[in-house]
Protein backbone atom coordinates (compact mmCIF):
# COMPACT_ATOMS: atom_id res chain seq x y z
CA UNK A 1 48.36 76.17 -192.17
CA UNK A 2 48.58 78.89 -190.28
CA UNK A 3 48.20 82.55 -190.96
CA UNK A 4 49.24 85.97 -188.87
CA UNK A 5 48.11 89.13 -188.57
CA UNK A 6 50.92 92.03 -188.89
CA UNK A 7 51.03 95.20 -187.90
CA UNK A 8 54.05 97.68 -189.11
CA UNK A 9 55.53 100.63 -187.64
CA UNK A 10 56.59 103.03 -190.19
CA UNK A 11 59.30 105.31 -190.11
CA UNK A 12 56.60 108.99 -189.86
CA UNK A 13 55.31 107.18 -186.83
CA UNK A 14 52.13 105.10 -188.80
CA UNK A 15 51.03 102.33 -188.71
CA UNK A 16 50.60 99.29 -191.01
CA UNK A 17 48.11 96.34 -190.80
CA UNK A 18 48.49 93.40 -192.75
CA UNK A 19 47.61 89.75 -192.78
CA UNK A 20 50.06 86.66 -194.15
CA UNK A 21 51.29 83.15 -194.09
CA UNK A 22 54.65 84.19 -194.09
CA UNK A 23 55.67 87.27 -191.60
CA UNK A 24 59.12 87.52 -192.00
CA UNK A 25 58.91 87.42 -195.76
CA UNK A 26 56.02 89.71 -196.09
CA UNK A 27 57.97 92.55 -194.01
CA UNK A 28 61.46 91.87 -196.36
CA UNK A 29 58.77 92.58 -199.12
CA UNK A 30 57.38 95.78 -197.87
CA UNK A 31 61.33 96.50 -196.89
CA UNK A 32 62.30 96.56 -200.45
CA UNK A 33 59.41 98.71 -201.66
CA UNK A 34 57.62 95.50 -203.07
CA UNK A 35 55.02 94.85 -200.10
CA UNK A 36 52.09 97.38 -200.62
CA UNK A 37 51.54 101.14 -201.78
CA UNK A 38 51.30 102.48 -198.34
CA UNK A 39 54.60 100.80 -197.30
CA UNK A 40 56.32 102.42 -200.25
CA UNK A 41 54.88 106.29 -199.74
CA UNK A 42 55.40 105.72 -195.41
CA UNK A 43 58.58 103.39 -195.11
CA UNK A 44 58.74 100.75 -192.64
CA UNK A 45 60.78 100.92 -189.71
CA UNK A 46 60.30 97.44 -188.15
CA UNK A 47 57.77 94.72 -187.15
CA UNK A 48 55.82 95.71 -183.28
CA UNK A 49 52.89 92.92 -183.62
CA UNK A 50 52.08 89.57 -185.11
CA UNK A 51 49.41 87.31 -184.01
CA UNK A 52 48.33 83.89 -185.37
CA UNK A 53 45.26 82.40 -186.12
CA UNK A 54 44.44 78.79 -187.91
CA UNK A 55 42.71 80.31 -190.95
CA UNK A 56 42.67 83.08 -193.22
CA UNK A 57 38.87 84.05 -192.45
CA UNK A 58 39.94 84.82 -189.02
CA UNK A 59 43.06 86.43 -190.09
CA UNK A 60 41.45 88.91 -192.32
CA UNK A 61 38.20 89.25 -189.72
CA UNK A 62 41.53 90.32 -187.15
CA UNK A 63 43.03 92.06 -189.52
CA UNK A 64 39.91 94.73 -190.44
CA UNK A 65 39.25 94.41 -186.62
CA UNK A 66 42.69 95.93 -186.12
CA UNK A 67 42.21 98.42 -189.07
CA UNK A 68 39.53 100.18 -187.21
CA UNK A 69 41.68 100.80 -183.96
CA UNK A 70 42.95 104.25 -183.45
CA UNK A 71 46.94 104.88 -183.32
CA UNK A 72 46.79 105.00 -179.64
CA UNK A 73 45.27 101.82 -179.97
CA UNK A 74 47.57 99.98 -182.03
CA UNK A 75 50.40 101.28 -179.77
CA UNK A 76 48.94 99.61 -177.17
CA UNK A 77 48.29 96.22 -179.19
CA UNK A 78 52.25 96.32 -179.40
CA UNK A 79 53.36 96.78 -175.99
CA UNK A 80 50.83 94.79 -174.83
CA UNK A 81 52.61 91.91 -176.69
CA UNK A 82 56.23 93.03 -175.77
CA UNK A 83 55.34 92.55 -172.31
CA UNK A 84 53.78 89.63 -173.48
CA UNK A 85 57.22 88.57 -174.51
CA UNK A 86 59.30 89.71 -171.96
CA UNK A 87 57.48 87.56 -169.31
CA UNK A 88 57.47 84.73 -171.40
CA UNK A 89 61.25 84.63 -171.77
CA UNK A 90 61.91 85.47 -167.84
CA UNK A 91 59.64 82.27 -167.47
């Protein structure tokens, strides 16, 4: 099974990091106010990074990893993979 690391831009400009099995259900949660605390005080504005690993001791070692990163950082970890993306589909 595999699990992802998330990271959430929020509508103030911030930043959330979380880890999940399920991506696109875990950002409909924090959507509707259900997903975690910070989500509900800085609302999220849409998904800019997910990464996957095979187990959810990586995930959450990736996750705190990520947690430490400043918010120059983390905008960087999501361009970084929209590029990432881009190429891929021009491929």
């Amino acid at each position: 099974m595999s699990y992802y690391v998330y990271i959430i831009l929020c509508e103030d400009g911030s930043f959330y990091t979380g880890y999940t099995k399920n991506v696109d259900s875990r950002v409909s949660l924090h959507k509707r106010g259900k997903g975690a605390r910070y989500t509900r005080m800085h609302r999220p504005k849409k998904l800019v990074y997910a990464e996957e690993f095979s187990s959810r001791a990586e995930a959450m070692k990736r996750e705190k990893k990520i947690k430490t990163l400043s918010h120059n950082q983390k905008l960087q970890l999501a361009r970084s993979q929209r590029k990432r993306k881009r190429t891929e589909s021009a491929a």
